[in-house]
N, C-alpha and C. Protein backbone atom coordinates (compact mmCIF):
# COMPACT_ATOMS: atom_id res chain seq x y z
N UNK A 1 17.24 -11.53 30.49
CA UNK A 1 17.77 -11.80 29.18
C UNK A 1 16.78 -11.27 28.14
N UNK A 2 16.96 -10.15 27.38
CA UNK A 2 16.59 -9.60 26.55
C UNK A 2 16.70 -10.18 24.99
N UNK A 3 15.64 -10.82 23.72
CA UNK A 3 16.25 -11.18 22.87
C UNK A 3 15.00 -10.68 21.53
N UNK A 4 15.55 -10.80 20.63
CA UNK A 4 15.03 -9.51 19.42
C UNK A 4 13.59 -10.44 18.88
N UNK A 5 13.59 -11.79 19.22
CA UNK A 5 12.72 -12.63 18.76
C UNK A 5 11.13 -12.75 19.39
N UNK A 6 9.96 -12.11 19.03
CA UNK A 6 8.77 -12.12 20.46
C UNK A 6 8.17 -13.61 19.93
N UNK A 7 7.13 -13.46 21.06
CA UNK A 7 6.99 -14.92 21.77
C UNK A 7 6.26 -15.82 20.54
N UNK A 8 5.59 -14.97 19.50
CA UNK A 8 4.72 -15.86 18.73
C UNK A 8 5.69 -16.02 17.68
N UNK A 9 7.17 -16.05 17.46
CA UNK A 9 8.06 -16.34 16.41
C UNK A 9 8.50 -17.20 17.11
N UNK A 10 9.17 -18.24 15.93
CA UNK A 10 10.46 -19.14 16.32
C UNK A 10 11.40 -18.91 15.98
N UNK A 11 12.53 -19.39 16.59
CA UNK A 11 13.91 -18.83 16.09
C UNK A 11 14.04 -19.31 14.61
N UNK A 12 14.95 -18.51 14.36
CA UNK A 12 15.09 -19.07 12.58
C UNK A 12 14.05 -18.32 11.81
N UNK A 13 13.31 -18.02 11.95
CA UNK A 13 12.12 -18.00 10.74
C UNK A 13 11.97 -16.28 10.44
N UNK A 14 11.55 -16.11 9.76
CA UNK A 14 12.07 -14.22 9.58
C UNK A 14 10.32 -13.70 9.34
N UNK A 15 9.89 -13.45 9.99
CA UNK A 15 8.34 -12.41 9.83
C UNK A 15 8.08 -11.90 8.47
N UNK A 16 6.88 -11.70 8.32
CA UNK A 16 6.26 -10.81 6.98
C UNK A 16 6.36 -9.65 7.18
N UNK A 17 6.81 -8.17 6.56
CA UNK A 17 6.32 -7.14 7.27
C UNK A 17 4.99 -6.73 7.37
N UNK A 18 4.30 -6.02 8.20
CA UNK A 18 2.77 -5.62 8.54
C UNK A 18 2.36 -4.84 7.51
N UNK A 19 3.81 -3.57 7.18
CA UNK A 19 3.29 -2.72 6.31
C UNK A 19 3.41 -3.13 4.81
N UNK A 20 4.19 -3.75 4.98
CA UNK A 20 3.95 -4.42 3.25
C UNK A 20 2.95 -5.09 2.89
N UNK A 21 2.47 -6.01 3.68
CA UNK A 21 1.04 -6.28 3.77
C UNK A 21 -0.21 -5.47 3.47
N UNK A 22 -0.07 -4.55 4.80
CA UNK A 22 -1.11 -3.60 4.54
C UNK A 22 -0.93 -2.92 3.25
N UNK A 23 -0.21 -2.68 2.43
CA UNK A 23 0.38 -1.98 1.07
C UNK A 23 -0.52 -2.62 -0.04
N UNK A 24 -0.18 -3.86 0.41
CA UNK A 24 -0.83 -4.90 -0.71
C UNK A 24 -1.89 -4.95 -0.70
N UNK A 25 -2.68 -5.12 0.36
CA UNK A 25 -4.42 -5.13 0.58
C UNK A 25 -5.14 -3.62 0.28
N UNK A 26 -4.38 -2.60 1.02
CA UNK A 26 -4.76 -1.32 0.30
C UNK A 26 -4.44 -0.81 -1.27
N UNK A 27 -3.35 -1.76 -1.56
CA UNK A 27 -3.33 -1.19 -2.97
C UNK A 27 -4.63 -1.97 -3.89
N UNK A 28 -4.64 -3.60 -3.49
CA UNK A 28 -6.10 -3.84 -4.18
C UNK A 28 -6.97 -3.41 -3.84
N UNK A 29 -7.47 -3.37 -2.89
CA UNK A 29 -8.52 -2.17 -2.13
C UNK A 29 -8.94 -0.47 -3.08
N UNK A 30 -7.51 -0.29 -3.49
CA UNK A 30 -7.75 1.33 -3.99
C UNK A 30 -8.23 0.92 -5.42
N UNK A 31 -7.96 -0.24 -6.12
CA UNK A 31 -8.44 -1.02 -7.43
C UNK A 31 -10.25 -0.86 -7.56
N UNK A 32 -10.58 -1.24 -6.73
CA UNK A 32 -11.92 -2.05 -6.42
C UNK A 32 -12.93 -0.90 -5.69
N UNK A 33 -12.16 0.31 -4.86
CA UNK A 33 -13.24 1.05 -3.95
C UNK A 33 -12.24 2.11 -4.27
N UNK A 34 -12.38 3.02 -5.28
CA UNK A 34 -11.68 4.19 -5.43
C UNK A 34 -12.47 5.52 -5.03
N UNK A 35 -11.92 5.48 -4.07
CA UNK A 35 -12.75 7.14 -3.25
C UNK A 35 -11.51 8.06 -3.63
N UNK A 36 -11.46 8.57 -4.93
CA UNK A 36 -10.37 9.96 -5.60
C UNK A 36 -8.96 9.85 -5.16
N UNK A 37 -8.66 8.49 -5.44
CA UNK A 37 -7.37 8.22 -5.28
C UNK A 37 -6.57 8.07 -3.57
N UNK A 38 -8.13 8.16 -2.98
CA UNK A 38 -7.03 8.29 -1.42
C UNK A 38 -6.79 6.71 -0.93
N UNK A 39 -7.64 6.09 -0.91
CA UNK A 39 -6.93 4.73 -0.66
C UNK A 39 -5.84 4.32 -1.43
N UNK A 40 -5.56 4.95 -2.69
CA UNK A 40 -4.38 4.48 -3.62
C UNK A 40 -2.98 4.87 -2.68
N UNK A 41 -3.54 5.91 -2.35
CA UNK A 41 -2.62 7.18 -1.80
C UNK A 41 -1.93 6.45 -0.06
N UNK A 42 -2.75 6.06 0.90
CA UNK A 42 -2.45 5.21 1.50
C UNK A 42 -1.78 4.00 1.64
N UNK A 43 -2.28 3.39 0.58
CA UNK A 43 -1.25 1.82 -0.47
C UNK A 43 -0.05 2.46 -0.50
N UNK A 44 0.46 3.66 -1.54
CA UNK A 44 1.37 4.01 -1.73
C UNK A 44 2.64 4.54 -0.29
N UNK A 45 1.92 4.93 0.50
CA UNK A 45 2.62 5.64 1.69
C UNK A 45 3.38 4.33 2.32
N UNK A 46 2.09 3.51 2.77
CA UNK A 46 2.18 2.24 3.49
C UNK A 46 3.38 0.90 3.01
N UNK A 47 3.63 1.46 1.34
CA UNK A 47 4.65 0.29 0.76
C UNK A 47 6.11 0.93 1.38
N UNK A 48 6.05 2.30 0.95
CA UNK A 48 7.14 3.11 1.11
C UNK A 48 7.65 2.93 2.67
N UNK A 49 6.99 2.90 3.67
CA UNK A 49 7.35 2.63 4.83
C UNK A 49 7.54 1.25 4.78
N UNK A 50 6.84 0.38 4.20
CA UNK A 50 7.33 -1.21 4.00
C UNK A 50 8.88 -1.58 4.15
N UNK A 51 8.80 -1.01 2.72
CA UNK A 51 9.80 -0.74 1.47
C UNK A 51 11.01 -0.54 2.76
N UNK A 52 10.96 0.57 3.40
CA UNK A 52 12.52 0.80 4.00
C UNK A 52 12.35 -0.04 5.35
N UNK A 53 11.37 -0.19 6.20
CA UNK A 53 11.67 -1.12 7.00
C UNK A 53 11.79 -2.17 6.77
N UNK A 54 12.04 -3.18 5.82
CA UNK A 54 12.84 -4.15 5.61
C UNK A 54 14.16 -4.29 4.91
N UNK A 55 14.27 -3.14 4.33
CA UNK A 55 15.33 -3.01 4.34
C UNK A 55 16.66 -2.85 5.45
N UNK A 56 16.06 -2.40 6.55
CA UNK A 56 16.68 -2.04 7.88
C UNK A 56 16.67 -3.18 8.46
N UNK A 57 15.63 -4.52 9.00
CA UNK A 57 15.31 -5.19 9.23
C UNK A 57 15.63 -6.99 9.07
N UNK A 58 15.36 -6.37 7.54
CA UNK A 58 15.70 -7.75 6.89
C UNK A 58 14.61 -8.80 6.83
N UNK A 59 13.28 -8.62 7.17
CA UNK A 59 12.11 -9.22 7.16
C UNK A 59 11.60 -9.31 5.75
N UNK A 60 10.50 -10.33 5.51
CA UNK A 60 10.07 -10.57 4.21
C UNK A 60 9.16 -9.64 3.82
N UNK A 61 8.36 -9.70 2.34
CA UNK A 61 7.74 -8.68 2.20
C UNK A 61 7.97 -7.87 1.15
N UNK A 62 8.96 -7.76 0.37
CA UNK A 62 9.58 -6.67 -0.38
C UNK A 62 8.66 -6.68 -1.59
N UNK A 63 8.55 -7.81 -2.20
CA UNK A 63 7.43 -8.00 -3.24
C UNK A 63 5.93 -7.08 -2.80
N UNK A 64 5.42 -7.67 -1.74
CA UNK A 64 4.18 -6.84 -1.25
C UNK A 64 4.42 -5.42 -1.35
N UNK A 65 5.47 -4.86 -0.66
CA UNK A 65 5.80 -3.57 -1.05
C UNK A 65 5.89 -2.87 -2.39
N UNK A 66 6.20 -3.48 -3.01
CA UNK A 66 6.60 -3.01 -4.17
C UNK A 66 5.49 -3.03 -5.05
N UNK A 67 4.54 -4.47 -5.28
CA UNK A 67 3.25 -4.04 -5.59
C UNK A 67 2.15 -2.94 -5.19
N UNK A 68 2.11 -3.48 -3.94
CA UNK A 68 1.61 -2.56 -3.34
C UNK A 68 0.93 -0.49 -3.62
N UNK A 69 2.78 -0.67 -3.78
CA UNK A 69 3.20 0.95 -4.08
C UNK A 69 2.67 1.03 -5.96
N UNK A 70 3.12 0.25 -6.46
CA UNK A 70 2.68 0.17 -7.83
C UNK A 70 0.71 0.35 -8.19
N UNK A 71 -0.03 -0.70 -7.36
CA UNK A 71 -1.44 -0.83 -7.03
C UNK A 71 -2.01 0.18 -7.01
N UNK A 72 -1.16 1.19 -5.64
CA UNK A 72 -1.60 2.81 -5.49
C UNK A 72 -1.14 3.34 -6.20
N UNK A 73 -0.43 3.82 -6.99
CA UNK A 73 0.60 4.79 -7.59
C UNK A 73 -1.86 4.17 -8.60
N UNK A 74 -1.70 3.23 -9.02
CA UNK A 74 -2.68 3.05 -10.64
C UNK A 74 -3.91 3.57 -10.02
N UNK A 75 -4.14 3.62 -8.60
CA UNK A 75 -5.34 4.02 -7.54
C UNK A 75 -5.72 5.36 -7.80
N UNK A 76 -4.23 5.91 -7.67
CA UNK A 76 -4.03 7.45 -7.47
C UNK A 76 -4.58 8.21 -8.79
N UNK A 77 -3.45 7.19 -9.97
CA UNK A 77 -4.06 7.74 -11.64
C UNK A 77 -5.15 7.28 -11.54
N UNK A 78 -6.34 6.65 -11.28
CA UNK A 78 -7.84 6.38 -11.35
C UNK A 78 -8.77 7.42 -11.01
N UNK A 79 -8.21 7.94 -9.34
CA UNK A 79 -9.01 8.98 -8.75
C UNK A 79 -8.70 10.10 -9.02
N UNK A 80 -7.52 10.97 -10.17
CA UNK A 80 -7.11 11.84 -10.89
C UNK A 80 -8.29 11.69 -11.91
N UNK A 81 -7.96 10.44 -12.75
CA UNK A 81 -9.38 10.40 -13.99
C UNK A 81 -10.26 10.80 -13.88
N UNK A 82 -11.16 9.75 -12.59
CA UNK A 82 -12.46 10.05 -11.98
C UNK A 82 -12.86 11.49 -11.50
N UNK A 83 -11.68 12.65 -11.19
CA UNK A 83 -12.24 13.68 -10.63
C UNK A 83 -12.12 14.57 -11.80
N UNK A 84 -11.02 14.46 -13.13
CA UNK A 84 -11.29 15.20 -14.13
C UNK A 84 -11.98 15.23 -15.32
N UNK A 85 -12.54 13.76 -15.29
CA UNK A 85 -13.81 13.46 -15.96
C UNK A 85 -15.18 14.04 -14.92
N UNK A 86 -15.01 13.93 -13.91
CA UNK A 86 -16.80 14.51 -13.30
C UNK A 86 -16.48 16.04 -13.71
N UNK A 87 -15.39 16.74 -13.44
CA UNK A 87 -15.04 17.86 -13.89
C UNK A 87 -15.50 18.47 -14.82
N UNK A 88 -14.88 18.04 -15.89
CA UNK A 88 -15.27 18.45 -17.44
C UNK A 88 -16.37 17.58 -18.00
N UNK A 89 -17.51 16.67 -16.83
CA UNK A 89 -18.37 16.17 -17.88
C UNK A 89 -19.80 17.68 -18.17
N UNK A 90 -19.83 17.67 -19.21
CA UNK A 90 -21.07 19.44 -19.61
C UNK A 90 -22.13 18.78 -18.23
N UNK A 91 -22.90 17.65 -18.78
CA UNK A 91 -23.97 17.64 -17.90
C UNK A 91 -24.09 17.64 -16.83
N UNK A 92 -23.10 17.49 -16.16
CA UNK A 92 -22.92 17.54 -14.61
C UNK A 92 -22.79 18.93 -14.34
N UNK A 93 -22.51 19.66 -15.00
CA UNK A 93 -22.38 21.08 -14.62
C UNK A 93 -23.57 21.82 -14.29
N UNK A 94 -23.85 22.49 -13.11
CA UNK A 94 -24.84 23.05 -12.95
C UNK A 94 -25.57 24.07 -14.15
């Protein structure tokens, strides 16, 4: 007997998704430790896969996703800033 529920759920109760999660922690993550937008960039990927597997699913999460993707999307405009300000700063220029 095959059934859609694994062993550490109870019936009834509907899971968090993983990747919406991970969305959310990487999108604050890309806030706080901005290495040129790529952790934003990750947040962002990670909601988007959230984002449609619960939709398919029906698992919780959608909020996380959606921040998430929002968190990175501001990650992404940070590590854009950060690389066209070192860019155009004179003194940094050799």
């Amino acid at each position: 007997m095959t059934s859609s529920i694994s062993e550490n759920q109870q019936p009834g109760k509907v899971s968090t998704n993983a990747f919406s999660v991970a969305s959310l922690v990487t999108g604050i993550a890309s806030l706080v430790i901005n290495i040129f937008g790529v952790i934003g960039l990750i947040a962002f990927v990670f909601g988007i896969i959230g984002y449609r597997q619960i939709q398919t699913t029906g698992q919780k999460g959608k909020g996380f996703s959606i921040a998430g993707m929002i968190l990175g999307f501001i990650g992404i405009a940070l590590g854009i800033f950060v690389i066209i300000t070192l860019a155009t700063t004179p003194h940094l220029k050799g």
